[in-house]
N, C-alpha and C. Protein backbone atom coordinates (compact mmCIF):
# COMPACT_ATOMS: atom_id res chain seq x y z
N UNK A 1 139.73 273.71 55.70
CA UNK A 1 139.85 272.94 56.92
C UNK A 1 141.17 273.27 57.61
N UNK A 2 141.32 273.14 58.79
CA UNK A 2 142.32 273.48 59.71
C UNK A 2 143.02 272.20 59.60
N UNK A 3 144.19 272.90 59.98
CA UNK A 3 144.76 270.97 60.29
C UNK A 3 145.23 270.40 61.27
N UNK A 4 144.97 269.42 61.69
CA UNK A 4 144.94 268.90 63.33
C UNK A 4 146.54 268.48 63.86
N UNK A 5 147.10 268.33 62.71
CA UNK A 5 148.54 268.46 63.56
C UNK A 5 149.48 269.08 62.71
N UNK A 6 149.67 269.39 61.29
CA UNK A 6 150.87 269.98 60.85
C UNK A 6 150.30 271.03 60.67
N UNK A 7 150.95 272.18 60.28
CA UNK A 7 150.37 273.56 59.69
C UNK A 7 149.85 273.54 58.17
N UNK A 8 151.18 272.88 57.42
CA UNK A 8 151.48 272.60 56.32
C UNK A 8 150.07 271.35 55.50
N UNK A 9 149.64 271.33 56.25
CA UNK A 9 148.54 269.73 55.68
C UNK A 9 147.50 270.79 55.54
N UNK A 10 147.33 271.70 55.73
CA UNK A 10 145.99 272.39 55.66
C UNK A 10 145.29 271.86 54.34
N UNK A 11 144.05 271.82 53.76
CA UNK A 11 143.76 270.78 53.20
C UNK A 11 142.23 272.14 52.50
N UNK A 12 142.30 272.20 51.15
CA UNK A 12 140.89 273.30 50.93
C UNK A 12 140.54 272.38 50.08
N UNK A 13 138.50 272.31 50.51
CA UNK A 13 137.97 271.71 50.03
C UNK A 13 137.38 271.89 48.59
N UNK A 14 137.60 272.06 47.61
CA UNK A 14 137.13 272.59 46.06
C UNK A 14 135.84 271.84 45.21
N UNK A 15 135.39 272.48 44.53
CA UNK A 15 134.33 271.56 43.78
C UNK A 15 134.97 270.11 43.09
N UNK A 16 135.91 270.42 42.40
CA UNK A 16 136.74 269.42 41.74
C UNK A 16 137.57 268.32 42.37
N UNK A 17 137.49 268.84 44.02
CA UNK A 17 137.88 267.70 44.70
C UNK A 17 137.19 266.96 45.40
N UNK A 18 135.96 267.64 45.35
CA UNK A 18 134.47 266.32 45.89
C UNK A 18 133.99 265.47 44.69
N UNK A 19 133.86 266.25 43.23
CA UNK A 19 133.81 265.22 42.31
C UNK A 19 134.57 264.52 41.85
N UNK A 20 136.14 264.72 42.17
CA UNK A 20 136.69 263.93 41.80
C UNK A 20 137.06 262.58 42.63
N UNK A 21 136.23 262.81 44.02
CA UNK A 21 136.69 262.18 45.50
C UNK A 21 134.67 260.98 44.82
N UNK A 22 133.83 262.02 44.54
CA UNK A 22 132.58 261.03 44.10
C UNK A 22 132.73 259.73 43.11
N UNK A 23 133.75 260.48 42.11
CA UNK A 23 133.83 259.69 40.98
C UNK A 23 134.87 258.63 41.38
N UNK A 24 135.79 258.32 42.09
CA UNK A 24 136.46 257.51 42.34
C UNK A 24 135.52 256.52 43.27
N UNK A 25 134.82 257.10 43.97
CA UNK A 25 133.94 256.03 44.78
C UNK A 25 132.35 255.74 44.88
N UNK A 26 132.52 255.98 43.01
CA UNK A 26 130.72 255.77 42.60
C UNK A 26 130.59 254.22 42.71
N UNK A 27 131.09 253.77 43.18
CA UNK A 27 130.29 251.93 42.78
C UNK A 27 130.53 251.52 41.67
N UNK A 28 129.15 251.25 41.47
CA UNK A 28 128.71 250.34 40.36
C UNK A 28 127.96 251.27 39.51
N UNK A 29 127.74 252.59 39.65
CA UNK A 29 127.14 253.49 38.89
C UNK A 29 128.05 253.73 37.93
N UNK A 30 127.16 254.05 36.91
CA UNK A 30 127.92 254.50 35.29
C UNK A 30 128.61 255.75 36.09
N UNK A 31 129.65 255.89 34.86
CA UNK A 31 130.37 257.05 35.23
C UNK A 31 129.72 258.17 34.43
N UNK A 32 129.11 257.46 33.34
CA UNK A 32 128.22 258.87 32.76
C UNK A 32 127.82 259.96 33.45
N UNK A 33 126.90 259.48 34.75
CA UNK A 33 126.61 260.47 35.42
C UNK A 33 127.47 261.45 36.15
N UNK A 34 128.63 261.65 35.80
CA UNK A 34 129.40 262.85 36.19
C UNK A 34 130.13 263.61 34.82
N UNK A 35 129.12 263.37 33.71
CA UNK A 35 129.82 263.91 32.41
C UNK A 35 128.78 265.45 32.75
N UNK A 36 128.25 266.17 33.52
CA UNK A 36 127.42 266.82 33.50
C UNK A 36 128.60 267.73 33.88
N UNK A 37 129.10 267.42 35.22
CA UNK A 37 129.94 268.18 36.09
C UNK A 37 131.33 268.18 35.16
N UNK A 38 131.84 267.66 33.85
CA UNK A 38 133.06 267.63 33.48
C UNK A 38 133.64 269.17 33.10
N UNK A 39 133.01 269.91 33.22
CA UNK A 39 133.68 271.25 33.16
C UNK A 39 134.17 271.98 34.34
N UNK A 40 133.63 271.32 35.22
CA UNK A 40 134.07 271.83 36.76
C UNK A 40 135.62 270.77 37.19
N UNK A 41 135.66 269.78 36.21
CA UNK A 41 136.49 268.64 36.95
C UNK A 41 138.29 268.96 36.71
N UNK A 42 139.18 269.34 37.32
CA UNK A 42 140.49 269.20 36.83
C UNK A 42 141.45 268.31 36.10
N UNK A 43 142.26 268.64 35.21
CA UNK A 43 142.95 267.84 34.42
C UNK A 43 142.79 266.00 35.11
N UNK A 44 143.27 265.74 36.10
CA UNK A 44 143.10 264.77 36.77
C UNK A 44 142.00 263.90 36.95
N UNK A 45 140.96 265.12 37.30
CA UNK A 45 139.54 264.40 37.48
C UNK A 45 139.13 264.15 35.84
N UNK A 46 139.58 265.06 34.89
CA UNK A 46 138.99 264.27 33.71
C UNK A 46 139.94 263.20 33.12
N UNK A 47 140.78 263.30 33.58
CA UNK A 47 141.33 262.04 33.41
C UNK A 47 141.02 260.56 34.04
N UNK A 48 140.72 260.58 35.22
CA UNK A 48 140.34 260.28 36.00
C UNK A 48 138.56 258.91 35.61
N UNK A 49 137.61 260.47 35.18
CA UNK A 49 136.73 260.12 34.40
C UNK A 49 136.97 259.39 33.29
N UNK A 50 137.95 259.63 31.87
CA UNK A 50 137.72 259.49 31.15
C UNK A 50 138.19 257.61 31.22
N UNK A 51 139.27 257.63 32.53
CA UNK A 51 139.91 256.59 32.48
C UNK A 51 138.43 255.48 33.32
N UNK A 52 137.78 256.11 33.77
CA UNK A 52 136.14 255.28 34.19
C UNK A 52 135.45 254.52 32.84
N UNK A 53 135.59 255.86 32.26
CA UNK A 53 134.50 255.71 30.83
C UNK A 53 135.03 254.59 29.92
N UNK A 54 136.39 254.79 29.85
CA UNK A 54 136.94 253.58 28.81
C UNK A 54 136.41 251.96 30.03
N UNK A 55 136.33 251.82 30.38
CA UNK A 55 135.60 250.95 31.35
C UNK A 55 134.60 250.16 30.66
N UNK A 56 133.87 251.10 30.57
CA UNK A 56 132.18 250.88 30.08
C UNK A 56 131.93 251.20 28.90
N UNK A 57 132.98 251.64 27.83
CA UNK A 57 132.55 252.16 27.00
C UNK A 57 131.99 251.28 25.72
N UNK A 58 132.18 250.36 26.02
CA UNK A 58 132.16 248.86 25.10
C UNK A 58 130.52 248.98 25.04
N UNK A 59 130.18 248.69 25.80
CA UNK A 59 128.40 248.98 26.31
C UNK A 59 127.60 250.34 26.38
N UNK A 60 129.09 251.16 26.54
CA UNK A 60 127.90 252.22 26.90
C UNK A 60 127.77 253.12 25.76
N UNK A 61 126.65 253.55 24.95
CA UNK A 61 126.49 254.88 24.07
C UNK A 61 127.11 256.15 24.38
N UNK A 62 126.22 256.25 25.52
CA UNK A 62 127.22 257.88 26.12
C UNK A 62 128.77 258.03 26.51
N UNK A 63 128.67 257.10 27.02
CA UNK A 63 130.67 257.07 27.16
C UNK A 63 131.31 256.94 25.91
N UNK A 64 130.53 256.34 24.88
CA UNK A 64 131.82 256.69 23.47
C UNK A 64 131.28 258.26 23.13
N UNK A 65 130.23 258.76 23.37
CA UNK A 65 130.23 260.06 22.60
C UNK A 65 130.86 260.89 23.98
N UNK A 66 131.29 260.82 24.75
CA UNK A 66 131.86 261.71 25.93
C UNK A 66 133.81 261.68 25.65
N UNK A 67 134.03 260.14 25.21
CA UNK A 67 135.05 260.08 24.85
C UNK A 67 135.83 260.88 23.50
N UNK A 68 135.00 260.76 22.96
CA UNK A 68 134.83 261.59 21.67
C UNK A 68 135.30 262.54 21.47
N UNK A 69 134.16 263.06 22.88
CA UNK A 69 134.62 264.40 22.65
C UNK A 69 135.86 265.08 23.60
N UNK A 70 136.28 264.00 24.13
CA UNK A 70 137.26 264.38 25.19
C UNK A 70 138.78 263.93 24.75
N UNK A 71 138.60 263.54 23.17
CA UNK A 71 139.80 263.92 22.66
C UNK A 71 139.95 265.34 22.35
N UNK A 72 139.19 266.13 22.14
CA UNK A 72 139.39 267.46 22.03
C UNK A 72 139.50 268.05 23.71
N UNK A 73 140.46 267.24 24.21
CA UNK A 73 140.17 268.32 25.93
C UNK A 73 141.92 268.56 25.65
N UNK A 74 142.02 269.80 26.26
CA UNK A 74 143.22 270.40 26.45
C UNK A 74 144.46 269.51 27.43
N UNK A 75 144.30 268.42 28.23
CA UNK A 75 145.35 267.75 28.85
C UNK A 75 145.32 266.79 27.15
N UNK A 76 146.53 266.69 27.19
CA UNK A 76 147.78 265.13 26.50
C UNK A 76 146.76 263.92 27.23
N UNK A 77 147.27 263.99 28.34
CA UNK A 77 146.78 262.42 28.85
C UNK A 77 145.31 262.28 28.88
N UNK A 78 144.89 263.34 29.14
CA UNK A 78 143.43 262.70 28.68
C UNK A 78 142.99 262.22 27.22
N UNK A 79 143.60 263.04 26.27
CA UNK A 79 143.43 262.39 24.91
C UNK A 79 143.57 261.37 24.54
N UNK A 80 145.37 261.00 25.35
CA UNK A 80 145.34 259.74 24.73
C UNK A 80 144.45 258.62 25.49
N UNK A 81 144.30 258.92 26.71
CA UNK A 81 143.29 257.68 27.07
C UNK A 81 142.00 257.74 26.59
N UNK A 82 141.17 258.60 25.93
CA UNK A 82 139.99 258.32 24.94
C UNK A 82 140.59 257.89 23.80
N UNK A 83 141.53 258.23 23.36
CA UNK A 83 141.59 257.78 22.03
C UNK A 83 142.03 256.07 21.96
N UNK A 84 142.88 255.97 23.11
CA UNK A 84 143.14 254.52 23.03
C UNK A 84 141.95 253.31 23.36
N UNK A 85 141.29 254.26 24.02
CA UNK A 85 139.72 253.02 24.16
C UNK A 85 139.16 253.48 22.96
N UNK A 86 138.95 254.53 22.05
CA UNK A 86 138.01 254.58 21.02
C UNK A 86 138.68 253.37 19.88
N UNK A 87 139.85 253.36 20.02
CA UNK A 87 140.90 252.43 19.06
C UNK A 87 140.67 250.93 19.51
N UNK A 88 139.91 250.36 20.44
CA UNK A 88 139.76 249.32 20.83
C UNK A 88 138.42 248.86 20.44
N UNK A 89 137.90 250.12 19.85
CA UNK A 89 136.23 249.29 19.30
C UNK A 89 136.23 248.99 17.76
N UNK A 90 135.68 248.04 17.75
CA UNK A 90 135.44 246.96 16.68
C UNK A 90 135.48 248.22 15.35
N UNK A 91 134.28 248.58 15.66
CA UNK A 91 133.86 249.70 14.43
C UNK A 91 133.83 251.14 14.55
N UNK A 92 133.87 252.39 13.68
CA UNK A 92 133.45 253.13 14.59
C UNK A 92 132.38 253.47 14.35
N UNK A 93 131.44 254.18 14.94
CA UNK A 93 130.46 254.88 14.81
C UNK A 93 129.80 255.94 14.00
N UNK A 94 128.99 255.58 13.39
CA UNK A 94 128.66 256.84 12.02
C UNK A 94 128.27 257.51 12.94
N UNK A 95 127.89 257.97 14.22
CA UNK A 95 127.41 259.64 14.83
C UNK A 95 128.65 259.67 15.29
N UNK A 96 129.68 259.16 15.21
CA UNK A 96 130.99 259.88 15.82
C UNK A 96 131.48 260.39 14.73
N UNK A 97 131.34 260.42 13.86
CA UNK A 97 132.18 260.92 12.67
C UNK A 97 131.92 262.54 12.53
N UNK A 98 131.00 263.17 12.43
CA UNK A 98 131.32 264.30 12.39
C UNK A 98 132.21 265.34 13.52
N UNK A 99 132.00 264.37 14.58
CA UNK A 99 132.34 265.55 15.65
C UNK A 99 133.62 264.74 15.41
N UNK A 100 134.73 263.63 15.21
CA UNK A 100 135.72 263.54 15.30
C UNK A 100 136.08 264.38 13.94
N UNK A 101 135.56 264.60 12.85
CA UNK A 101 136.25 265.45 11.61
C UNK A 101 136.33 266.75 11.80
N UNK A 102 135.38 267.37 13.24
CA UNK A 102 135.33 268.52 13.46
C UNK A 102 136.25 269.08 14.61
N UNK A 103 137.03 267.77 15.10
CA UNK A 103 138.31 268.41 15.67
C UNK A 103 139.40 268.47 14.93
N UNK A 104 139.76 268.14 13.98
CA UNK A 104 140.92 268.15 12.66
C UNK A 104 141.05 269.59 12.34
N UNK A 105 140.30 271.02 12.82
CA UNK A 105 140.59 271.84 13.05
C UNK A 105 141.31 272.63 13.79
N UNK A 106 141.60 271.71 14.59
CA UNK A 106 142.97 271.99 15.71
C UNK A 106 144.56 271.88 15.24
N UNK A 107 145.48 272.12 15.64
CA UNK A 107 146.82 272.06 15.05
C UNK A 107 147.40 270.97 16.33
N UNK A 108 146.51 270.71 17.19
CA UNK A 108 148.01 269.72 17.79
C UNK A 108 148.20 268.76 17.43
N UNK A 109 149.05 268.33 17.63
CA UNK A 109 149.31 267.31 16.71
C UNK A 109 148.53 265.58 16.88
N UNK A 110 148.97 265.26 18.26
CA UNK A 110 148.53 263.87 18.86
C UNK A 110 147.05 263.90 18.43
N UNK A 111 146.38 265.11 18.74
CA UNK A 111 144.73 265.21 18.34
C UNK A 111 144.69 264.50 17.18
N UNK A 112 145.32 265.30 15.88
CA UNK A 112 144.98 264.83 14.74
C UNK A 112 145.10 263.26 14.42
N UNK A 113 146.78 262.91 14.84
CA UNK A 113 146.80 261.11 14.76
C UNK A 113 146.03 260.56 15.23
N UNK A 114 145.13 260.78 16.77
CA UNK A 114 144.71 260.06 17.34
C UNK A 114 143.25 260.15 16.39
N UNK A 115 143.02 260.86 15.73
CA UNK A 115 141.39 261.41 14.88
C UNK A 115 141.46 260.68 13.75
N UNK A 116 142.37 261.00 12.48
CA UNK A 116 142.77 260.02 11.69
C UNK A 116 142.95 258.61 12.37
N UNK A 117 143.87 258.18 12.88
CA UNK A 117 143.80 256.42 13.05
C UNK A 117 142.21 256.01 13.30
N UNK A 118 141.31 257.09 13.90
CA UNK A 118 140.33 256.29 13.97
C UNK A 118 139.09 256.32 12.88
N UNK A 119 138.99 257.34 12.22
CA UNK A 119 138.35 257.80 11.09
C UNK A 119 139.17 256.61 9.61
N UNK A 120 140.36 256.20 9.86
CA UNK A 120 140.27 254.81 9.08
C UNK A 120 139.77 253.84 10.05
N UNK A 121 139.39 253.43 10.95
CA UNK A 121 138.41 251.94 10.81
C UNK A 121 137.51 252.10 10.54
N UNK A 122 136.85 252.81 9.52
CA UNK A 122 135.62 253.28 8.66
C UNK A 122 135.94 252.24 7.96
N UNK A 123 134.98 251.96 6.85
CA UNK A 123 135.12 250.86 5.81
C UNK A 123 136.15 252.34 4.96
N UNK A 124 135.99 252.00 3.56
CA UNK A 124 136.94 252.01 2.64
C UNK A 124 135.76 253.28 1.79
N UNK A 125 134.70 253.24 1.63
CA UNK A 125 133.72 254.06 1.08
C UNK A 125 133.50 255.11 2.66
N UNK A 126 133.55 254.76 3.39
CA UNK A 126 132.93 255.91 4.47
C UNK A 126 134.37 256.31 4.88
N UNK A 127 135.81 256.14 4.54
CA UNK A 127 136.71 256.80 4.96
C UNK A 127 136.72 257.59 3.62
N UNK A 128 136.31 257.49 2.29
CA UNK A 128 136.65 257.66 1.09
C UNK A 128 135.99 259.02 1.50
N UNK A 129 134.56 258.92 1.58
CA UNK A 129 133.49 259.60 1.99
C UNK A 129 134.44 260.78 3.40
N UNK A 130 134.50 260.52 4.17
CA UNK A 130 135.00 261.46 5.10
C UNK A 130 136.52 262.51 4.74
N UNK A 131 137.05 261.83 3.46
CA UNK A 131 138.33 262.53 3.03
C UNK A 131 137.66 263.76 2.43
N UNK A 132 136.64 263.21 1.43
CA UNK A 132 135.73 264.03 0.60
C UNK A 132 135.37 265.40 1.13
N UNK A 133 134.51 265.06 2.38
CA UNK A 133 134.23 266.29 3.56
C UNK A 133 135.12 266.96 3.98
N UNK A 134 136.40 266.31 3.82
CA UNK A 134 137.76 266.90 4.79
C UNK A 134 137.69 268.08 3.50
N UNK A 135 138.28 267.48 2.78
CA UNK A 135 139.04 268.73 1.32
C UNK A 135 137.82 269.44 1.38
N UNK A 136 136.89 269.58 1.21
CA UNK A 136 136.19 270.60 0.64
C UNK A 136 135.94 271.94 1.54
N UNK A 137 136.50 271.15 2.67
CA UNK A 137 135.81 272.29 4.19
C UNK A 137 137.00 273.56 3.37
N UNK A 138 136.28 274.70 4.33
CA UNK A 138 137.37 276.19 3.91
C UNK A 138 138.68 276.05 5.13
N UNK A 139 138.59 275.50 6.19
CA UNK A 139 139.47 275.60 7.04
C UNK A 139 140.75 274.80 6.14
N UNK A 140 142.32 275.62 5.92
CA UNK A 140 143.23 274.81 5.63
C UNK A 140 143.84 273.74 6.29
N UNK A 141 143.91 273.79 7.65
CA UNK A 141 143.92 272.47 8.25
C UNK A 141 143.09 271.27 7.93
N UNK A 142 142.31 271.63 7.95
CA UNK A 142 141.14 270.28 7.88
C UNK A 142 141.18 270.00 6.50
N UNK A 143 141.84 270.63 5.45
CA UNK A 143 141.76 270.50 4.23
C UNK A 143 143.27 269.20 3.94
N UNK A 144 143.83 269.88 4.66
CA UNK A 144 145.68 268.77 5.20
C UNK A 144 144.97 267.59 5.29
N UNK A 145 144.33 267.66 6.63
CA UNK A 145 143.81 266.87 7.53
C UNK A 145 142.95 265.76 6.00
N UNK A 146 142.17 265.39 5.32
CA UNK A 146 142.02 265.14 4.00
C UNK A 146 142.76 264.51 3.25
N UNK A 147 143.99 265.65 3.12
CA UNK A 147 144.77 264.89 2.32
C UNK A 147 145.85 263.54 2.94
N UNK A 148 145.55 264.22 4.37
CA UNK A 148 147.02 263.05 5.10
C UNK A 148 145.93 261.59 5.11
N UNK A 149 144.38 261.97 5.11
CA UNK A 149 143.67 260.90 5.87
C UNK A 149 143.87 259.73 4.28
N UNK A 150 144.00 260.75 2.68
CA UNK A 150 144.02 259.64 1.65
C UNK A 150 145.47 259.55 1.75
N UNK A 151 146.05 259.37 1.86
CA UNK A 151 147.69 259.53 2.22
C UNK A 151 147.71 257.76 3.05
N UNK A 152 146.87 257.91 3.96
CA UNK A 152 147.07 256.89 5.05
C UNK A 152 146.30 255.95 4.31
N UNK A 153 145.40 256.18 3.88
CA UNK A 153 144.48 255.54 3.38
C UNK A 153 145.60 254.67 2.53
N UNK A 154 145.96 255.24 1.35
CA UNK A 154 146.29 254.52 -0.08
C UNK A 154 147.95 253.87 0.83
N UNK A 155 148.57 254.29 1.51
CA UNK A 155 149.55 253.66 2.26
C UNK A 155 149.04 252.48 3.23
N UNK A 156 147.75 251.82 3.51
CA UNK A 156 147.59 250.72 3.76
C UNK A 156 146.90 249.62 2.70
N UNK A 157 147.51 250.31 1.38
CA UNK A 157 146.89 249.73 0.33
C UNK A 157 145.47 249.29 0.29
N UNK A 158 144.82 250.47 0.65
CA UNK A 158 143.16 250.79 0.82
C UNK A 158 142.69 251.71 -0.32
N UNK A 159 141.48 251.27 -0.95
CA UNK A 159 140.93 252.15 -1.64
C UNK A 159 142.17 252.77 -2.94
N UNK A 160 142.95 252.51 -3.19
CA UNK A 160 144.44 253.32 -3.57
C UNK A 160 144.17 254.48 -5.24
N UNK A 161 143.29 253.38 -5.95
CA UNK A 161 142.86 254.13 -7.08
C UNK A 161 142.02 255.23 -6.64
N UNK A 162 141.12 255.44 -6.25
CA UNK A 162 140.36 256.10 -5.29
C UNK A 162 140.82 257.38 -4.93
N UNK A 163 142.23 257.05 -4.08
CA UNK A 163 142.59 258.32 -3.07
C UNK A 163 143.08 258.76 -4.04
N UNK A 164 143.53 258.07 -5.49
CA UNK A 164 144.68 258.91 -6.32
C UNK A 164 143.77 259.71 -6.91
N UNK A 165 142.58 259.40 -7.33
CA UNK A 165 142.14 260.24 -7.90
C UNK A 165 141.64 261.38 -7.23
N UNK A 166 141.42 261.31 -5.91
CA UNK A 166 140.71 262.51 -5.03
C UNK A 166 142.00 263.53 -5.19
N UNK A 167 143.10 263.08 -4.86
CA UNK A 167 143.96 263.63 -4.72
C UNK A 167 144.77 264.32 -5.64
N UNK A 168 145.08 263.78 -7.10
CA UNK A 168 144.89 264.59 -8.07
C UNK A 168 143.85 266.23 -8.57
N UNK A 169 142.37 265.38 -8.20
CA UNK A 169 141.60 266.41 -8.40
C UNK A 169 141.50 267.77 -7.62
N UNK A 170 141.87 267.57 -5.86
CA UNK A 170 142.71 268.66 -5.51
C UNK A 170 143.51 269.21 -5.59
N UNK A 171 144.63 268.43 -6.43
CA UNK A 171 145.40 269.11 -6.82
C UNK A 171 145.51 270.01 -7.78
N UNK A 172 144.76 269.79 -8.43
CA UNK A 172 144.51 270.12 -9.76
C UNK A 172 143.46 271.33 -9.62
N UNK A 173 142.50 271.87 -8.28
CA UNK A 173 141.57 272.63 -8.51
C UNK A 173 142.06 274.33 -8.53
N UNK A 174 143.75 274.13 -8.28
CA UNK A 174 143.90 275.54 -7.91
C UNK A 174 143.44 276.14 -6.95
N UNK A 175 143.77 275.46 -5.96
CA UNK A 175 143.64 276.08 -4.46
C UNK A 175 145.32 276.08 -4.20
N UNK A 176 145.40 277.27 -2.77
CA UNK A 176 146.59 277.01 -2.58
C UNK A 176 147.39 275.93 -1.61
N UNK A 177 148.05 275.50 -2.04
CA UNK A 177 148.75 274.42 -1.16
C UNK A 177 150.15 274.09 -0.33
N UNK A 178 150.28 273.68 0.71
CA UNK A 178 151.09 274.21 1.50
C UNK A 178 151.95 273.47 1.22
N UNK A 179 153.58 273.28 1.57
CA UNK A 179 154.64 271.99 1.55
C UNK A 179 154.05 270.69 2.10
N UNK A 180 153.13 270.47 3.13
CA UNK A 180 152.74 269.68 4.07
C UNK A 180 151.79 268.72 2.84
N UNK A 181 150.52 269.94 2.00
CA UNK A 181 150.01 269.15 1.24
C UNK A 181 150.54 268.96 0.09
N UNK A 182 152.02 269.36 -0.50
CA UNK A 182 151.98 268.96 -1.48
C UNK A 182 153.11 267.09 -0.93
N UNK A 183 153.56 267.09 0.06
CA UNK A 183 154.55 266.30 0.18
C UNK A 183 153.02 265.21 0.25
N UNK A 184 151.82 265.67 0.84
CA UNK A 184 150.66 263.95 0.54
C UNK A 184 149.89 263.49 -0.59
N UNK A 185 150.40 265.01 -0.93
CA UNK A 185 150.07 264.59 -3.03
C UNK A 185 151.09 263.86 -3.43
N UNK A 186 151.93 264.31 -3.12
CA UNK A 186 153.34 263.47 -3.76
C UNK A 186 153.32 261.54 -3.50
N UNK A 187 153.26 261.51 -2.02
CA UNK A 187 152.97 260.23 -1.40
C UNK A 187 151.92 259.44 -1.80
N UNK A 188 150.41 260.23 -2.27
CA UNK A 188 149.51 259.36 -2.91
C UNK A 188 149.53 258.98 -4.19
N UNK A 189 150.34 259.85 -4.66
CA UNK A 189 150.13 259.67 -6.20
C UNK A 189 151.47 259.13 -6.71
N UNK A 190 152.39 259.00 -6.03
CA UNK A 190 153.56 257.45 -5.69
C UNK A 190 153.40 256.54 -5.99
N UNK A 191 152.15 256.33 -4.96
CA UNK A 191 151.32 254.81 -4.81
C UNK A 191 150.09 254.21 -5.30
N UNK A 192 149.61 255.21 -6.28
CA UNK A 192 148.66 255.01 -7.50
C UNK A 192 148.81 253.86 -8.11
N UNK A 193 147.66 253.13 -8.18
CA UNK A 193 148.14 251.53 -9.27
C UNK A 193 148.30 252.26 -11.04
């Protein structure tokens, strides 16, 4: 577009700035319906979105699995605003669990805290259960990722006999282990009854 009085205002119209111009002035419509277009949308607009979705997400199915997965999106701020509405629900979700254990393959960091804190409001058997899955995967991250989750675990005096023993038994299998995992062997097995 031209611009009608400065030079400087010139103004280009982009895909990401009509959906992000839609999504601000959908109504009363779910915001779901622009999780289609979220690959076209800029840092902003998915922020934007995601900050819709925590909205509705109490009610809505699709907005917790969009959130989900939009802790794995490359902006900071969008993470943390899914993760802070996923941290506001009661329970979490047994179909969220795999795809949140399947970002623990990432190295950044906020990802992982924000994945762990929520993979404990599992009960005490389904976080036990998800450590289990962690260690055994071949990825060494996600294998960390495991040990920090019984780490956290037995440090809220959860499950504690439990993690000591998971945690022993990795230790013990002769795999190799990094400073990172031996300092959450050290920490669980501290706090062993």
């Amino acid at each position: 577009f031209q611009p009608l009085v400065w030079p400087w205002e010139q103004y280009a119209l982009t895909p990401d700035t009509v959906l992000e111009g839609l999504l601000a002035n959908r109504g009363d419509r779910s915001p779901t319906l622009a999780l289609r277009h979220l690959p076209k949308l800029s840092p902003d607009g998915r922020h934007l979105l995601a900050t819709k979705l925590a909205k509705t997400a109490a009610q809505d199915a699709p907005g917790r699995v969009a959130l989900a997965h939009m802790l794995g999106d490359a902006s900071p701020d969008v993470r943390a605003v899914a993760a802070h509405e996923l941290r506001q629900l009661e329970l979490l979700e047994a179909s969220l669990v795999p795809l949140l254990e399947s970002l623990l393959d990432r190295k950044t960091g906020d990802l992982r805290e924000h994945v762990l804190a929520l993979l404990l409001k599992q009960s005490d058997t389904d976080t036990l259960a998800s450590a289990d899955r962690l260690l055994a995967a071949k990825s060494a991250p996600v294998r960390s990722a495991g040990l920090e989750l019984l780490r956290q675990l037995s440090a809220a005096n959860r499950a504690q006999g439990e993690a000591s023993q998971r945690a022993e038994r990795f230790g013990d299998s002769g795999g190799k282990l990094t400073a990172a995992d031996m300092k959450h062997l050290e920490a669980i097995l501290s706090v062993a009854p």
